[in-house]
C-alpha atoms as a PDB file:
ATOM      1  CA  UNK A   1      12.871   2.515   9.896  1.00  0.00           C
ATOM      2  CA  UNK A   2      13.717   1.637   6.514  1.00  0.00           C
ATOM      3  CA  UNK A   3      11.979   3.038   3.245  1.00  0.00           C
ATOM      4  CA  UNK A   4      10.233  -0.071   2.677  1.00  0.00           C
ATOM      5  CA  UNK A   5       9.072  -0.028   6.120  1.00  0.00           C
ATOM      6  CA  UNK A   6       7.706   3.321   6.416  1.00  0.00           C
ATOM      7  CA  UNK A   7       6.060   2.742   2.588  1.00  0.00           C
ATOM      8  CA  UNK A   8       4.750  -0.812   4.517  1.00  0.00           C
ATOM      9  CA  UNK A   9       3.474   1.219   7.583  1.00  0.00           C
ATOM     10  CA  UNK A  10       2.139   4.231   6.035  1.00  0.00           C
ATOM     11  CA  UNK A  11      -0.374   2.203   3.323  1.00  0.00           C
ATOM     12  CA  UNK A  12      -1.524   0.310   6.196  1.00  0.00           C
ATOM     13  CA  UNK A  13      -2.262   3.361   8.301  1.00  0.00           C
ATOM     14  CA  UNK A  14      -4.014   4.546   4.825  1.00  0.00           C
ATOM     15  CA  UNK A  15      -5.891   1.335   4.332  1.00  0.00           C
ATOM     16  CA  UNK A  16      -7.189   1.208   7.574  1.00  0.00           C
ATOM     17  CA  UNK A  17      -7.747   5.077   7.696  1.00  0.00           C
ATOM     18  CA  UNK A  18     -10.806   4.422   4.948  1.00  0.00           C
ATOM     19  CA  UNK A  19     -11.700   1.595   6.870  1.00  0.00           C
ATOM     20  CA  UNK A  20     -10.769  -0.942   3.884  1.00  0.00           C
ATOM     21  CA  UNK A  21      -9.632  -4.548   4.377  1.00  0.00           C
ATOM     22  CA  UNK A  22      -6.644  -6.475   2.920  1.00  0.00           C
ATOM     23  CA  UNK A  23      -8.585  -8.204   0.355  1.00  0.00           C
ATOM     24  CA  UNK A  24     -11.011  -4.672  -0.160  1.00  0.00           C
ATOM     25  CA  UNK A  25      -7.501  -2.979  -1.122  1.00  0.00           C
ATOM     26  CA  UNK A  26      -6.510  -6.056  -3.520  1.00  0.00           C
ATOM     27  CA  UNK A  27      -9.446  -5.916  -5.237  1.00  0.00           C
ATOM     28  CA  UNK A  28      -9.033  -2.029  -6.285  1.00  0.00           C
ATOM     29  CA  UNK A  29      -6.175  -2.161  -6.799  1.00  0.00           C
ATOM     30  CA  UNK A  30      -5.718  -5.100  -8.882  1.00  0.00           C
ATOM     31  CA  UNK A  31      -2.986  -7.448  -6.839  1.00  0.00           C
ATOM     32  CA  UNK A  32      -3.499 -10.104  -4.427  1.00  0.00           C
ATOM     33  CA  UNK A  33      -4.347  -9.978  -0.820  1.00  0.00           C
ATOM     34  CA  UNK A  34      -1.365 -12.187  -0.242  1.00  0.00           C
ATOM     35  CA  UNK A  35       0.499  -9.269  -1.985  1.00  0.00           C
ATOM     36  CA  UNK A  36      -0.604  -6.508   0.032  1.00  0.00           C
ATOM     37  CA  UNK A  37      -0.121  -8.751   3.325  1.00  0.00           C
ATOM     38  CA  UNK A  38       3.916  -9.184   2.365  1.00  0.00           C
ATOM     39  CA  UNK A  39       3.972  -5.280   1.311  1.00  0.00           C
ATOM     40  CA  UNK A  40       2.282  -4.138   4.644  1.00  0.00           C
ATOM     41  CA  UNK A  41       4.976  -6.724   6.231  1.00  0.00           C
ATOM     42  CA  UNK A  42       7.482  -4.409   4.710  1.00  0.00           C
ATOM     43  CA  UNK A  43       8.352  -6.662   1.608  1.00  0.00           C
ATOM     44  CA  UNK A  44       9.442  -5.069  -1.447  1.00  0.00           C
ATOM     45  CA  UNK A  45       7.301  -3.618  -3.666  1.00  0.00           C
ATOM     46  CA  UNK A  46       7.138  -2.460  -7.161  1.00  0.00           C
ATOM     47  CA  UNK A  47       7.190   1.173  -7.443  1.00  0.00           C
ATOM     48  CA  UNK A  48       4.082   1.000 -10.369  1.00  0.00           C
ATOM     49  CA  UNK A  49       1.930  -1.075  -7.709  1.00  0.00           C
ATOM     50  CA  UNK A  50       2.969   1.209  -4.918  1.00  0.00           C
ATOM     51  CA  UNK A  51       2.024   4.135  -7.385  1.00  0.00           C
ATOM     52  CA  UNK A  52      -1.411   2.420  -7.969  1.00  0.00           C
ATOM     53  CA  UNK A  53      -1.563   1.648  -3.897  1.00  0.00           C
ATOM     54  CA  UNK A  54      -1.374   5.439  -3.181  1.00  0.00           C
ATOM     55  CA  UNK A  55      -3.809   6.716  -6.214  1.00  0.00           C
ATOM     56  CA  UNK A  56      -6.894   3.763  -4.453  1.00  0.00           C
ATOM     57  CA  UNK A  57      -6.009   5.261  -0.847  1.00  0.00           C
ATOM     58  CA  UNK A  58      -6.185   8.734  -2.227  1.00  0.00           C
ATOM     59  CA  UNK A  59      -3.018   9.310  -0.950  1.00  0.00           C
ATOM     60  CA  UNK A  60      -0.111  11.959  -3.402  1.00  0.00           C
ATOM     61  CA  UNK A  61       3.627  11.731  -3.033  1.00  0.00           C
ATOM     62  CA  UNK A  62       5.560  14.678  -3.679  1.00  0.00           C
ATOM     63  CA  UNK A  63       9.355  14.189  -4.812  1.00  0.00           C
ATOM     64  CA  UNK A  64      11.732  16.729  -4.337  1.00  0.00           C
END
């Protein structure tokens, strides 16, 4: 799996995980549903939204 694809896979897991939708997840986090349907399709993704993805879901990234 590629990085995009396990970014893609794991805020899906996280979205659904809270038990938000598509459009729920949009809405906090400021973006389109349409844009969080490409990202969860494994689309690129900005690296400030996908910063702003994980602080909604309540999810950290550690880098090493």
């Amino acid at each position: 799996m590629t990085e995009i694809g396990w970014a893609a896979d794991e805020i899906r897991k996280a979205r659904e995980g809270k038990g938000m939708s598509q459009t729920a997840l949009a809405e906090a986090a400021g973006v389109s549903r349409r844009s969080i349907q490409y990202w969860e399709a494994g689309r690129d993704m900005p690296v400030d939204t996908f910063a702003t993805l994980l602080q909604v879901l309540g999810k950290k990234v550690f880098v090493a």
